[in-house]
PDB file of N, CA and C in Angstrom:
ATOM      1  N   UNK A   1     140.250-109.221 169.424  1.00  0.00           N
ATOM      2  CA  UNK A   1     140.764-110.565 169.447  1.00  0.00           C
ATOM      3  C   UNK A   1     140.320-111.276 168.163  1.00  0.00           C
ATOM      4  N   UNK A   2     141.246-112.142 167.462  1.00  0.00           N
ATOM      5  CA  UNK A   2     140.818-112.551 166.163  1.00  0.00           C
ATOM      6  C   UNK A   2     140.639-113.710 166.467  1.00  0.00           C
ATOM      7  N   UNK A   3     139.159-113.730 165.653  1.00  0.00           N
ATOM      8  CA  UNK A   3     137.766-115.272 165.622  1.00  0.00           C
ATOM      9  C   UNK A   3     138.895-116.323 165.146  1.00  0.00           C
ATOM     10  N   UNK A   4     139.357-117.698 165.743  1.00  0.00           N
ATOM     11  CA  UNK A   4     139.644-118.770 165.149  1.00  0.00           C
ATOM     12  C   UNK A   4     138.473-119.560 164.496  1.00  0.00           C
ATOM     13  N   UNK A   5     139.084-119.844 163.298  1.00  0.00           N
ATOM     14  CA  UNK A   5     138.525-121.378 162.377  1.00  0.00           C
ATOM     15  C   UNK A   5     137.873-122.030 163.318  1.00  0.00           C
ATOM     16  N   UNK A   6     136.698-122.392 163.210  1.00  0.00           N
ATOM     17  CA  UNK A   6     135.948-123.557 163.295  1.00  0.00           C
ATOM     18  C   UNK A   6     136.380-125.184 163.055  1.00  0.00           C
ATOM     19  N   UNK A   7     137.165-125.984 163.762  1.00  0.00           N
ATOM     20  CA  UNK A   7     137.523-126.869 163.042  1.00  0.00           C
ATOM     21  C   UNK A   7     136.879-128.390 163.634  1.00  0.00           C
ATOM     22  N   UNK A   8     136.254-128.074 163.760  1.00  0.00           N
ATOM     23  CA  UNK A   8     135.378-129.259 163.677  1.00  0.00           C
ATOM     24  C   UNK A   8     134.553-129.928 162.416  1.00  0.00           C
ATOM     25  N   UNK A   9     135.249-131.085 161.736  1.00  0.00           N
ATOM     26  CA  UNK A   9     134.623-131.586 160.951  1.00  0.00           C
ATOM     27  C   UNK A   9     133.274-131.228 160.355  1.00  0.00           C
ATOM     28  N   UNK A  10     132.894-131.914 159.356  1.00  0.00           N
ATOM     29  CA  UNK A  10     131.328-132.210 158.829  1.00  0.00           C
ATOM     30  C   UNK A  10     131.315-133.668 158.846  1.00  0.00           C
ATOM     31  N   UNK A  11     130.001-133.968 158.764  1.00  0.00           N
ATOM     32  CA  UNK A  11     129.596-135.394 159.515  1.00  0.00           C
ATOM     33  C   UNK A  11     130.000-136.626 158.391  1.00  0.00           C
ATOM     34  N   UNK A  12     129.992-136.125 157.220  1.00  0.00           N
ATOM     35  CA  UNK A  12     130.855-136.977 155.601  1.00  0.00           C
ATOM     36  C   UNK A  12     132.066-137.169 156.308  1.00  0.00           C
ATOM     37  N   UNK A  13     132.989-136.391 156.883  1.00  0.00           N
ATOM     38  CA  UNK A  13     134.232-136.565 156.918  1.00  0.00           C
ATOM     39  C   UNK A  13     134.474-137.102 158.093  1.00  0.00           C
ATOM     40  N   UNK A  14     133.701-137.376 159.235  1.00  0.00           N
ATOM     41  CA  UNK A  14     133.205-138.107 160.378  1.00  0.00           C
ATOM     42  C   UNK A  14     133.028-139.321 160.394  1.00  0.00           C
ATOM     43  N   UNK A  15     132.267-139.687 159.343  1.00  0.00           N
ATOM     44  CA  UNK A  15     131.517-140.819 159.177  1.00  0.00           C
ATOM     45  C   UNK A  15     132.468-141.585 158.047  1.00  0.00           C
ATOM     46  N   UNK A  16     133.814-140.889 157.814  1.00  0.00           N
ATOM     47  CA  UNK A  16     134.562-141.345 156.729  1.00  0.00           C
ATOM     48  C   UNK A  16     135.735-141.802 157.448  1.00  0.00           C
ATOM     49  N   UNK A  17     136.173-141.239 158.498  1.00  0.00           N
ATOM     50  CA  UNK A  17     137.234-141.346 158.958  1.00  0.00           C
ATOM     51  C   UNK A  17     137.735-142.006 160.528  1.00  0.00           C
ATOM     52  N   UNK A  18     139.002-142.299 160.594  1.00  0.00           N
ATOM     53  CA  UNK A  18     139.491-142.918 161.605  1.00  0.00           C
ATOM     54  C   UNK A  18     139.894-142.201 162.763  1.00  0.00           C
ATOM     55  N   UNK A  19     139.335-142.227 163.845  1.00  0.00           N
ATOM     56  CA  UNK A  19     139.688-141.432 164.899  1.00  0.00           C
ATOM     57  C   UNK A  19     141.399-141.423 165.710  1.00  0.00           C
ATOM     58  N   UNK A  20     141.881-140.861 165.684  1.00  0.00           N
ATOM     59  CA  UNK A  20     143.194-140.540 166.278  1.00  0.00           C
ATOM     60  C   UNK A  20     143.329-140.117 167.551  1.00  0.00           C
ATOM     61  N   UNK A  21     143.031-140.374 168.705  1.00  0.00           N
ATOM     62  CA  UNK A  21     143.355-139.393 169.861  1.00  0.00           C
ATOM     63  C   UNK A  21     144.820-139.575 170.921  1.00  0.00           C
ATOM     64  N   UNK A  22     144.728-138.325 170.835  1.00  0.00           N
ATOM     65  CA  UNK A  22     146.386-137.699 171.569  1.00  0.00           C
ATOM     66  C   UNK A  22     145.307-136.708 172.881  1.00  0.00           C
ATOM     67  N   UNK A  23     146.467-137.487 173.870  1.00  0.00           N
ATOM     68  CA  UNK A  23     146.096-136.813 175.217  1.00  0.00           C
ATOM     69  C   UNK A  23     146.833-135.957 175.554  1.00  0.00           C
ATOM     70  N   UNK A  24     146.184-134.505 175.960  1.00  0.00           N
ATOM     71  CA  UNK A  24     146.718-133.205 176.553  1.00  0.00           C
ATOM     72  C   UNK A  24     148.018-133.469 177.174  1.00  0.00           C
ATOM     73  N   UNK A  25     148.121-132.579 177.728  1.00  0.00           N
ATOM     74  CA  UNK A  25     149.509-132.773 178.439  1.00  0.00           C
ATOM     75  C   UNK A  25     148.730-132.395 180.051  1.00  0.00           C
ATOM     76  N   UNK A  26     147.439-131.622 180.079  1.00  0.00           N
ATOM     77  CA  UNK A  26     146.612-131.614 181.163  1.00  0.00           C
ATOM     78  C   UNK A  26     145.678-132.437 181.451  1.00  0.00           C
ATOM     79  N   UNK A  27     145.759-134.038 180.917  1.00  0.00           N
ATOM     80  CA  UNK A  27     145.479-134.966 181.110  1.00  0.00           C
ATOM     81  C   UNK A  27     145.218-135.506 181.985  1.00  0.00           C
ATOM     82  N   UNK A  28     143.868-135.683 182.675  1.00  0.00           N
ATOM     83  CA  UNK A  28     144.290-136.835 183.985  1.00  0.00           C
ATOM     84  C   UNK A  28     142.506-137.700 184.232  1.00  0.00           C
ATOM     85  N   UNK A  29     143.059-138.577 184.805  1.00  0.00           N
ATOM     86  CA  UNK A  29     141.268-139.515 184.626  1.00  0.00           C
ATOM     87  C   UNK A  29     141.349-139.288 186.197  1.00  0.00           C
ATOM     88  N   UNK A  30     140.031-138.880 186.576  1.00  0.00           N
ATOM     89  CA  UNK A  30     139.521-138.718 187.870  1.00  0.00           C
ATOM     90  C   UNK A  30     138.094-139.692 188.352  1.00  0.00           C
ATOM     91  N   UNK A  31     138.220-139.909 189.178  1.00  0.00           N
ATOM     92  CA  UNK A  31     137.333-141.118 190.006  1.00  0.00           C
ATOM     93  C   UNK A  31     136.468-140.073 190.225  1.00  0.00           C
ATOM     94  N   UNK A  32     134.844-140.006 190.094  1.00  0.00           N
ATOM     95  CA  UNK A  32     133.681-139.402 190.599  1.00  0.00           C
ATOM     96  C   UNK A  32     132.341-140.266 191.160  1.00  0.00           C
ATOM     97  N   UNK A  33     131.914-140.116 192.171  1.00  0.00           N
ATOM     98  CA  UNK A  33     130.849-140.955 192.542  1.00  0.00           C
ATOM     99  C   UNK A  33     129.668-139.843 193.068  1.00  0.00           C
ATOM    100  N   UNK A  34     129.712-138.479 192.563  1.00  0.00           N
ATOM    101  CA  UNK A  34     128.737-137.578 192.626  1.00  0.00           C
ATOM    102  C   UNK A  34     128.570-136.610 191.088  1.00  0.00           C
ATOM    103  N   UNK A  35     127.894-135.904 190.742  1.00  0.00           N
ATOM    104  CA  UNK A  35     127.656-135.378 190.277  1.00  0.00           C
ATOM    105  C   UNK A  35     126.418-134.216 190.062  1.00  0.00           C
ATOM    106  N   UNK A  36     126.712-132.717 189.403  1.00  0.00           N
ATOM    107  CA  UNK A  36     125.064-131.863 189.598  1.00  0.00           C
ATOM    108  C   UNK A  36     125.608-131.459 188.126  1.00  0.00           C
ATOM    109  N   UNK A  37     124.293-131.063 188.188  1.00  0.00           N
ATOM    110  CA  UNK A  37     124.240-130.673 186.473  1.00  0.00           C
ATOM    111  C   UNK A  37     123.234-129.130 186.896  1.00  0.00           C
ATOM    112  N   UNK A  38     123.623-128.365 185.891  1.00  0.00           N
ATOM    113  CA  UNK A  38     123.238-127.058 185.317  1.00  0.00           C
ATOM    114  C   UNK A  38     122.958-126.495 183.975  1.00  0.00           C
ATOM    115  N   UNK A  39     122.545-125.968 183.491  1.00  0.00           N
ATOM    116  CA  UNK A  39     122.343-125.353 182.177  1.00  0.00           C
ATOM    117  C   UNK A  39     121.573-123.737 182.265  1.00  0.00           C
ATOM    118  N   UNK A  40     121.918-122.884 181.439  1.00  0.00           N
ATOM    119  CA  UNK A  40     121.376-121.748 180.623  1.00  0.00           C
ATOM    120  C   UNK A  40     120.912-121.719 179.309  1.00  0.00           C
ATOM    121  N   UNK A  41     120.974-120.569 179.199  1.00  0.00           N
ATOM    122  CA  UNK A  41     120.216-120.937 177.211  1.00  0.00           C
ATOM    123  C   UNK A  41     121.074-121.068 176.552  1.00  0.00           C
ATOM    124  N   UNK A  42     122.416-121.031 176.678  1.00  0.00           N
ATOM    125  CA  UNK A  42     123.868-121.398 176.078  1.00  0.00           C
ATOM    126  C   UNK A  42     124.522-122.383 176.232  1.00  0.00           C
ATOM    127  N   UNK A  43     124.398-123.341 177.299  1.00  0.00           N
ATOM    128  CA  UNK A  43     125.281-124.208 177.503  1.00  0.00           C
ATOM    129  C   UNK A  43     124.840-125.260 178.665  1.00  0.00           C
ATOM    130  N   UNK A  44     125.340-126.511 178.913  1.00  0.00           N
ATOM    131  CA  UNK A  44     124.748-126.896 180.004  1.00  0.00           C
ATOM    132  C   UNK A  44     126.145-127.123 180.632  1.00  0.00           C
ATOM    133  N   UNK A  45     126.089-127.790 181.923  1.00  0.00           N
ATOM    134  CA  UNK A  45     127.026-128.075 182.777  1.00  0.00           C
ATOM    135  C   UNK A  45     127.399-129.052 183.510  1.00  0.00           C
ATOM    136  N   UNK A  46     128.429-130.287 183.785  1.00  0.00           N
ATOM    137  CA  UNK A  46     128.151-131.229 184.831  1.00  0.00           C
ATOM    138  C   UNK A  46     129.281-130.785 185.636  1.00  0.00           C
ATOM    139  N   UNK A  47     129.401-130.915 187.027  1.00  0.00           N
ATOM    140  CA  UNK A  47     130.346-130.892 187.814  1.00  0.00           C
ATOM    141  C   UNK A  47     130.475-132.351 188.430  1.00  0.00           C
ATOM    142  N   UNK A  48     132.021-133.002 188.601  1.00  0.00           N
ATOM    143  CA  UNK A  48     131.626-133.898 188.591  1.00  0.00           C
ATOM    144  C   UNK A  48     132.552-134.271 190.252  1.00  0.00           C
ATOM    145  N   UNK A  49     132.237-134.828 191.239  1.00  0.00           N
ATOM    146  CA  UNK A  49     133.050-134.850 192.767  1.00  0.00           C
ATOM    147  C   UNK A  49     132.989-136.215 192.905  1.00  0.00           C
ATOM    148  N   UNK A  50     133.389-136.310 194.262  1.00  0.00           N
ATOM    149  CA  UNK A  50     133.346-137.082 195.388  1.00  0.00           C
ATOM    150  C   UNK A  50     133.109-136.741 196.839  1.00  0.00           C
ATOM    151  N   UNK A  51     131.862-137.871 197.573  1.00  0.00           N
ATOM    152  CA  UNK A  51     131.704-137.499 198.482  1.00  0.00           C
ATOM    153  C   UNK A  51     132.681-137.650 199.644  1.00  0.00           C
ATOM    154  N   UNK A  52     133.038-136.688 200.616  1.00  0.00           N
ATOM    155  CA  UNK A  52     133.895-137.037 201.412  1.00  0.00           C
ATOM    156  C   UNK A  52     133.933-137.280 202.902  1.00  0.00           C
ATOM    157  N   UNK A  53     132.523-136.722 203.142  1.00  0.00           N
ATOM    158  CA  UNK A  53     132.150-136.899 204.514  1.00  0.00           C
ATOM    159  C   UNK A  53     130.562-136.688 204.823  1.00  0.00           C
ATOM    160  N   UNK A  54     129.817-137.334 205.938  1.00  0.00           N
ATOM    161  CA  UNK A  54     128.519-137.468 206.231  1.00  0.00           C
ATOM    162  C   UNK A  54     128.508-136.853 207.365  1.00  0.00           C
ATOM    163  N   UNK A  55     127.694-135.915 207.934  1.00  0.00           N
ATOM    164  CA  UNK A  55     127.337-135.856 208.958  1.00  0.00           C
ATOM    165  C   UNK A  55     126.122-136.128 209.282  1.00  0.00           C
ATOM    166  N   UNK A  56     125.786-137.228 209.998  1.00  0.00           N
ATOM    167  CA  UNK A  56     124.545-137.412 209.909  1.00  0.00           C
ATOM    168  C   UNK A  56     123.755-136.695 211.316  1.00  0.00           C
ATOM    169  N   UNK A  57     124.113-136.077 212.511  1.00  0.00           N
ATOM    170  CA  UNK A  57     123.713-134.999 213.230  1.00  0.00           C
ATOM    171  C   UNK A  57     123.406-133.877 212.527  1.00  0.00           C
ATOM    172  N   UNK A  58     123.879-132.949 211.721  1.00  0.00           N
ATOM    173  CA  UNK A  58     124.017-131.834 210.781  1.00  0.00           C
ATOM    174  C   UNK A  58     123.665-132.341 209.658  1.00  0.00           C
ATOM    175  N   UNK A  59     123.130-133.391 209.151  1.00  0.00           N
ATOM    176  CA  UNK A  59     122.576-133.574 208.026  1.00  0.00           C
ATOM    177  C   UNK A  59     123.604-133.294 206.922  1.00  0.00           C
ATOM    178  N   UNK A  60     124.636-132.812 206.745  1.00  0.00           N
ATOM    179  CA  UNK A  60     125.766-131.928 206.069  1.00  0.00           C
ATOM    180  C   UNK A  60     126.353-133.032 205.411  1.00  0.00           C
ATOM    181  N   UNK A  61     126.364-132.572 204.084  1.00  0.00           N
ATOM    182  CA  UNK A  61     127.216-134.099 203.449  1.00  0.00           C
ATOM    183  C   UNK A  61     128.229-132.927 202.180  1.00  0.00           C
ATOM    184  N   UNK A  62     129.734-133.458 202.424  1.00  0.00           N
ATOM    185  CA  UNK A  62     130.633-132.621 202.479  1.00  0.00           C
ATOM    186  C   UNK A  62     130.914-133.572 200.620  1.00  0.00           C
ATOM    187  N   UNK A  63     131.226-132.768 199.277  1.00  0.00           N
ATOM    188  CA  UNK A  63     131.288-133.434 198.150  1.00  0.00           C
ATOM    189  C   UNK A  63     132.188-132.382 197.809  1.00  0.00           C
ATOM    190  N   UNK A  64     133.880-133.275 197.003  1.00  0.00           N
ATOM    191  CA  UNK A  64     134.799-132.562 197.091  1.00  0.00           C
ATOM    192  C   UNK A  64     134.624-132.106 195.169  1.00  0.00           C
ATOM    193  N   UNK A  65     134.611-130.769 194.892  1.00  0.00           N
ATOM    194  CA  UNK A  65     133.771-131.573 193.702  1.00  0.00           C
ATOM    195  C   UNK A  65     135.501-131.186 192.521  1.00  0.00           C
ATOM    196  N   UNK A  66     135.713-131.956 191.622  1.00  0.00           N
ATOM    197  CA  UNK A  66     136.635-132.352 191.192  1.00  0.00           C
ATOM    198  C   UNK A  66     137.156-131.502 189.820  1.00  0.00           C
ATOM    199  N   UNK A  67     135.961-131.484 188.695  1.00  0.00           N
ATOM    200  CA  UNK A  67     135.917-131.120 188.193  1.00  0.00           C
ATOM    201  C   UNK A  67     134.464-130.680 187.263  1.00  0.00           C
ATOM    202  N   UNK A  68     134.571-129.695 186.115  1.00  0.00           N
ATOM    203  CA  UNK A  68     133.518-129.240 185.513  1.00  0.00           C
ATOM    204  C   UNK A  68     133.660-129.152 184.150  1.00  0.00           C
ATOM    205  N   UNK A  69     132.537-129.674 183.595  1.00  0.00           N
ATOM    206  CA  UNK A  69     132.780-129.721 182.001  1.00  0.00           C
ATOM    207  C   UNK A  69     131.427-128.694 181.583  1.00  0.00           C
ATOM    208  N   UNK A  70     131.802-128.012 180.637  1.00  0.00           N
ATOM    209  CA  UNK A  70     130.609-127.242 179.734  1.00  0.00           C
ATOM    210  C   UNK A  70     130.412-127.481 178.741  1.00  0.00           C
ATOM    211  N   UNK A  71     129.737-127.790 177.887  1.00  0.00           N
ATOM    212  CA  UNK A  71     128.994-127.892 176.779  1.00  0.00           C
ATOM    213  C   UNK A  71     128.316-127.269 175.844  1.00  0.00           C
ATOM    214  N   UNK A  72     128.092-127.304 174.712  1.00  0.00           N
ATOM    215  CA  UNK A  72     126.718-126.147 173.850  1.00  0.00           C
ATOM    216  C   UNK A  72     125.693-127.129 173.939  1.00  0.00           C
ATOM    217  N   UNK A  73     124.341-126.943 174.413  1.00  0.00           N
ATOM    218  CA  UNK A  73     123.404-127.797 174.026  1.00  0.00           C
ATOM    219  C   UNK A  73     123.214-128.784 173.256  1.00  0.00           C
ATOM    220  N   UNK A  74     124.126-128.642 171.574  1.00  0.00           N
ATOM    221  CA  UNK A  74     124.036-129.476 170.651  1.00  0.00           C
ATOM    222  C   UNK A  74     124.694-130.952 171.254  1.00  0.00           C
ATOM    223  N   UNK A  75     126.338-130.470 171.795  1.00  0.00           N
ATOM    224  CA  UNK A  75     127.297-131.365 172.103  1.00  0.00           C
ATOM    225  C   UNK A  75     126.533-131.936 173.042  1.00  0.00           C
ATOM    226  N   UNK A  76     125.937-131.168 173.740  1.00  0.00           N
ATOM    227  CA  UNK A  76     125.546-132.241 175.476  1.00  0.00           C
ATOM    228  C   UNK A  76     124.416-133.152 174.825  1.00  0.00           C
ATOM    229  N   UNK A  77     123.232-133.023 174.551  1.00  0.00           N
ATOM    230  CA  UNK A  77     122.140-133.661 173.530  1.00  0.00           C
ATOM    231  C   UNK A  77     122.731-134.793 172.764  1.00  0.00           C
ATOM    232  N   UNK A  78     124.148-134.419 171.885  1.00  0.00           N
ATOM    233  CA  UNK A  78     124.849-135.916 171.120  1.00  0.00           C
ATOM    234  C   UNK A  78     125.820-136.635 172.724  1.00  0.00           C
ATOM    235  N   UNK A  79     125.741-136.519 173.718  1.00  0.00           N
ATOM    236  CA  UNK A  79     126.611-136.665 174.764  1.00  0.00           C
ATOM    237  C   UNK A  79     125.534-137.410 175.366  1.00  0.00           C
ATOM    238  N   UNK A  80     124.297-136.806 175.592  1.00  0.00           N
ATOM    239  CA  UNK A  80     123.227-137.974 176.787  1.00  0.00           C
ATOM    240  C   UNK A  80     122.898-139.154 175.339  1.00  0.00           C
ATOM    241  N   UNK A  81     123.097-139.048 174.552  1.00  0.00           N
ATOM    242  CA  UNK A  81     122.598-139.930 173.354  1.00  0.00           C
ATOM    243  C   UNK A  81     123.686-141.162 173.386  1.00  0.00           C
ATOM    244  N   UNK A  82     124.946-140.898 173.451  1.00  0.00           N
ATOM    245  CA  UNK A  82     126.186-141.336 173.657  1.00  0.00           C
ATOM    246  C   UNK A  82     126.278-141.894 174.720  1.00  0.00           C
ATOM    247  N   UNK A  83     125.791-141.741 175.933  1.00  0.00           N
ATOM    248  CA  UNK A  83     125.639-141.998 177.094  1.00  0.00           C
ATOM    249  C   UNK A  83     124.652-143.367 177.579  1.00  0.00           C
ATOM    250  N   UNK A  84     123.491-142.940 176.906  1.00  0.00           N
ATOM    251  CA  UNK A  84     122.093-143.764 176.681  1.00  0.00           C
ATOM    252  C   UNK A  84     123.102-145.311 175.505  1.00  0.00           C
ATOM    253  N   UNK A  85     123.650-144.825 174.621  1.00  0.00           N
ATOM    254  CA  UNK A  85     124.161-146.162 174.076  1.00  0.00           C
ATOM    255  C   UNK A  85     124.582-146.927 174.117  1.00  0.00           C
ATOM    256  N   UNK A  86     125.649-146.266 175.259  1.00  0.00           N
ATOM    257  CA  UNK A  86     126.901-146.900 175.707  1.00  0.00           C
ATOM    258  C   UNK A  86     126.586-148.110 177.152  1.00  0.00           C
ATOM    259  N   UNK A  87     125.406-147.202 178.199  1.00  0.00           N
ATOM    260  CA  UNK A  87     124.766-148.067 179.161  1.00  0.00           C
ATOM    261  C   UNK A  87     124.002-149.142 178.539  1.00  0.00           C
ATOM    262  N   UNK A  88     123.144-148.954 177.350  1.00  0.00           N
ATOM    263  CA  UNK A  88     122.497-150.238 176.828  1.00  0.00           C
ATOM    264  C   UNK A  88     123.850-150.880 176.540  1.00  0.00           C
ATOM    265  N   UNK A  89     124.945-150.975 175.564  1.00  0.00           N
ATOM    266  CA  UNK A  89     125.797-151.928 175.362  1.00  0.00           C
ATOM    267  C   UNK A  89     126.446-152.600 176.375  1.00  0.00           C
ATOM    268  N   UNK A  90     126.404-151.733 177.749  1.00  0.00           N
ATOM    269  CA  UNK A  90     126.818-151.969 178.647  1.00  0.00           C
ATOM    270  C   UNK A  90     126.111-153.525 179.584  1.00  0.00           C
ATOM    271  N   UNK A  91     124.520-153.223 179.460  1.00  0.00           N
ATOM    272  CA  UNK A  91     123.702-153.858 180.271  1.00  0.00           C
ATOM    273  C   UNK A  91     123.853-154.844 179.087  1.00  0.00           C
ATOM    274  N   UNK A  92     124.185-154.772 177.879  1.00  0.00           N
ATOM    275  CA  UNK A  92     123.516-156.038 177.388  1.00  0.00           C
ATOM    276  C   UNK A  92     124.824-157.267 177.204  1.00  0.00           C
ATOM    277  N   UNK A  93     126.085-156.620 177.744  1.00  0.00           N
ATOM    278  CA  UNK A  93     126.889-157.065 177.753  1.00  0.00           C
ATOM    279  C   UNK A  93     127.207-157.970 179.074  1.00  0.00           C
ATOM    280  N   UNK A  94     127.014-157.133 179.830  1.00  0.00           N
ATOM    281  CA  UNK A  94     127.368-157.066 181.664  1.00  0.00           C
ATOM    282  C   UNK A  94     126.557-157.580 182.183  1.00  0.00           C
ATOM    283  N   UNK A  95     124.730-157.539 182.143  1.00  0.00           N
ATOM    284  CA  UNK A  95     123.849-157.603 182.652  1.00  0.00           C
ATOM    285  C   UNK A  95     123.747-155.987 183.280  1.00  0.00           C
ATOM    286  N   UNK A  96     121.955-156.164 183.485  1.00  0.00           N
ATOM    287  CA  UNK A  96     121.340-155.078 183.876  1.00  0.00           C
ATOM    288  C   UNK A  96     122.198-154.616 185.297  1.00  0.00           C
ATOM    289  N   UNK A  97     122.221-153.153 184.990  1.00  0.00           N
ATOM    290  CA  UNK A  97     122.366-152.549 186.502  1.00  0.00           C
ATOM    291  C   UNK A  97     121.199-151.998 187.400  1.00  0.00           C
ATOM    292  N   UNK A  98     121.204-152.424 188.377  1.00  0.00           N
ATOM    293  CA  UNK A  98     119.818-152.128 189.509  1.00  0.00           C
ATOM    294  C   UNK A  98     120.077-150.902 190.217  1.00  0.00           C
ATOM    295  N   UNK A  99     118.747-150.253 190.159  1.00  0.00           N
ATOM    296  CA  UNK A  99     119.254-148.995 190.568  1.00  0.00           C
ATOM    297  C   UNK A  99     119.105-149.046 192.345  1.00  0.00           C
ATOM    298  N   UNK A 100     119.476-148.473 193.484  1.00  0.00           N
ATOM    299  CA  UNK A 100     119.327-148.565 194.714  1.00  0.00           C
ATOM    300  C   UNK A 100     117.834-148.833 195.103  1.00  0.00           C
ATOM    301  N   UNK A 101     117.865-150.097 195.870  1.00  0.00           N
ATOM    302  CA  UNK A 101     116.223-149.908 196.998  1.00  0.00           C
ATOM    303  C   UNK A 101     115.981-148.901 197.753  1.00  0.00           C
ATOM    304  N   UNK A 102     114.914-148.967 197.781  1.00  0.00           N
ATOM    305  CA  UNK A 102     114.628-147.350 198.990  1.00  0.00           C
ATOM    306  C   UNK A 102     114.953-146.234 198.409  1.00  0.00           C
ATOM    307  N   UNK A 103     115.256-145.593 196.844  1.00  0.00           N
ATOM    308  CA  UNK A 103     114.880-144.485 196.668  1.00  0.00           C
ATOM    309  C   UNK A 103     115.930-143.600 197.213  1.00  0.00           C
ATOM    310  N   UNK A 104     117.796-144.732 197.065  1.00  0.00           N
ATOM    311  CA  UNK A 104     118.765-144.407 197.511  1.00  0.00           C
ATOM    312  C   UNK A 104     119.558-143.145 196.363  1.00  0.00           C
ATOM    313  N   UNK A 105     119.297-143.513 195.112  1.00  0.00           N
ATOM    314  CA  UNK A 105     120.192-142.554 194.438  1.00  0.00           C
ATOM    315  C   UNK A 105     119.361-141.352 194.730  1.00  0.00           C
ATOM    316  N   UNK A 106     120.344-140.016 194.443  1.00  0.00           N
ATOM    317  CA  UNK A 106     119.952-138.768 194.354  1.00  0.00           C
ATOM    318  C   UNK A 106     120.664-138.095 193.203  1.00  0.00           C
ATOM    319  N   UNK A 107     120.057-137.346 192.601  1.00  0.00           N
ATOM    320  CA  UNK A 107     120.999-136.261 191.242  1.00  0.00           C
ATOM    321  C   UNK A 107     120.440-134.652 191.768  1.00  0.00           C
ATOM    322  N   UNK A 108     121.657-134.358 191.510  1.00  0.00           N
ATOM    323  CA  UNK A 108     121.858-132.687 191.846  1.00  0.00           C
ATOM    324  C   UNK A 108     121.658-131.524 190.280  1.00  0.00           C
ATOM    325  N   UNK A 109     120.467-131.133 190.461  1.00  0.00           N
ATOM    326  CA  UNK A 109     119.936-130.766 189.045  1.00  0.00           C
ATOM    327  C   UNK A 109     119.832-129.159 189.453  1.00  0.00           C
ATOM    328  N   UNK A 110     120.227-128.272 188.787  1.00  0.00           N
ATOM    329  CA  UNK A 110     120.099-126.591 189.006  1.00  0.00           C
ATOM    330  C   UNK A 110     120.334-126.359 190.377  1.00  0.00           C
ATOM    331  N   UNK A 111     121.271-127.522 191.663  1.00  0.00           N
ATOM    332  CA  UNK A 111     121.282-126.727 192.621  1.00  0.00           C
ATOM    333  C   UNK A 111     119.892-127.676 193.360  1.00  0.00           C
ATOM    334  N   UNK A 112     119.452-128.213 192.888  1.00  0.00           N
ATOM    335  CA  UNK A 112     118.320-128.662 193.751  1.00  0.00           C
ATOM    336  C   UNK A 112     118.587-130.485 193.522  1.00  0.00           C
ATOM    337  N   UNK A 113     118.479-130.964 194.962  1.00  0.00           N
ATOM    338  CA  UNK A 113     118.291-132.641 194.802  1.00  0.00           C
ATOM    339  C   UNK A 113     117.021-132.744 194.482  1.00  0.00           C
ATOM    340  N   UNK A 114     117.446-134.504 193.628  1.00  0.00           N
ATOM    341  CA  UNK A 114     115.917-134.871 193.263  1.00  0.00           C
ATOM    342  C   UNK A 114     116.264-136.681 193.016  1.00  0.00           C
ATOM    343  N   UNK A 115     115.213-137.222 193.542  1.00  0.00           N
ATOM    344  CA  UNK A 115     115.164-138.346 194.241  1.00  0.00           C
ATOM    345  C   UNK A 115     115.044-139.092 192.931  1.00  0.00           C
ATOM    346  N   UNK A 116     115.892-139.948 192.513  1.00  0.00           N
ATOM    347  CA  UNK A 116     116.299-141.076 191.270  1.00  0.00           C
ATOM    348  C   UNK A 116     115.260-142.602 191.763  1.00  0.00           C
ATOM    349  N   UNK A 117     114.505-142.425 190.874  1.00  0.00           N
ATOM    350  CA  UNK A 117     113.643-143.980 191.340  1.00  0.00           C
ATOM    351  C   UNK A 117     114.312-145.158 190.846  1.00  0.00           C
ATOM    352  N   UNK A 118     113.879-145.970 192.027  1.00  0.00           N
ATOM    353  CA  UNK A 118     114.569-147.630 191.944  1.00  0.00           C
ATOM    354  C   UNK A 118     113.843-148.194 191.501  1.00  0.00           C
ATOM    355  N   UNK A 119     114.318-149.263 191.305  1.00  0.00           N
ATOM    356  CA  UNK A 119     113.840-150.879 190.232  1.00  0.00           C
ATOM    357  C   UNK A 119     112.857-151.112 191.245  1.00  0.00           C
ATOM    358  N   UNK A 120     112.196-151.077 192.463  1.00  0.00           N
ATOM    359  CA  UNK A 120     111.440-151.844 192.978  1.00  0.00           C
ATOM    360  C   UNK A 120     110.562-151.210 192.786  1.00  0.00           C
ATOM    361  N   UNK A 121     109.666-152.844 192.778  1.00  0.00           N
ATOM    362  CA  UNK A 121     108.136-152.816 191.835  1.00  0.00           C
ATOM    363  C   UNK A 121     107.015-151.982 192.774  1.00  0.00           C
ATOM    364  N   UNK A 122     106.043-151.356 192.593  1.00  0.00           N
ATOM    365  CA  UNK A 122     105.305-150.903 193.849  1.00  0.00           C
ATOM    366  C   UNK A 122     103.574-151.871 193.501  1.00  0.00           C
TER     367      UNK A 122
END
């Protein structure tokens, strides 16, 4: 199979130029209010869902998951950086966002939950 060109810019011609974007033709914006993340020594991973059902007898909480993006380490690293910028412009625009009382958020990291701490003071 023959190697394609590399065509991703250099950061001169980045830092020079006007961004253009044209949307796929597999285009589509999806609503997510869950997410787990993964990584190897190659790449990391977010999958990104929605929850769709609780059982709170069975403890079972049913997350339809939507889609999955992969990354090379480099991209994901300029992506949480991008991420981190965009929430400060966000809060300083919007006002601060509070994270849940009681130790409500959760993030799904390698397959394992792990308990997101809240704004309240101890």
């Amino acid at each position: 199979m023959p190697e394609t060109e590399d065509q991703t810019p250099n950061i001169e011609t980045l830092l020079a130029s006007r961004f253009t974007h044209v949307k796929s033709p597999n285009f589509r914006s999806i609503y997510s209010n869950q997410s787990a993340f993964g990584s190897t020594a190659f790449d990391f991973n977010m999958t990104f869902g929605e929850f769709k059902e609780v059982n709170t007898d069975t403890k079972q909480v049913t997350v339809e998951e939507l889609v999955r993006i992969v990354m090379s380490p480099l991209h994901f690293k300029i992506f949480a950086f991008t991420c981190a910028q965009q929430l400060k412009l966000y809060e300083e625009n919007f006002g601060e966002i509070h994270m849940p009382k009681g130790g409500g958020a959760i993030a799904e990291v390698d397959g394992k939950q792990v308990a997101i701490p809240s704004d309240e003071k101890t």
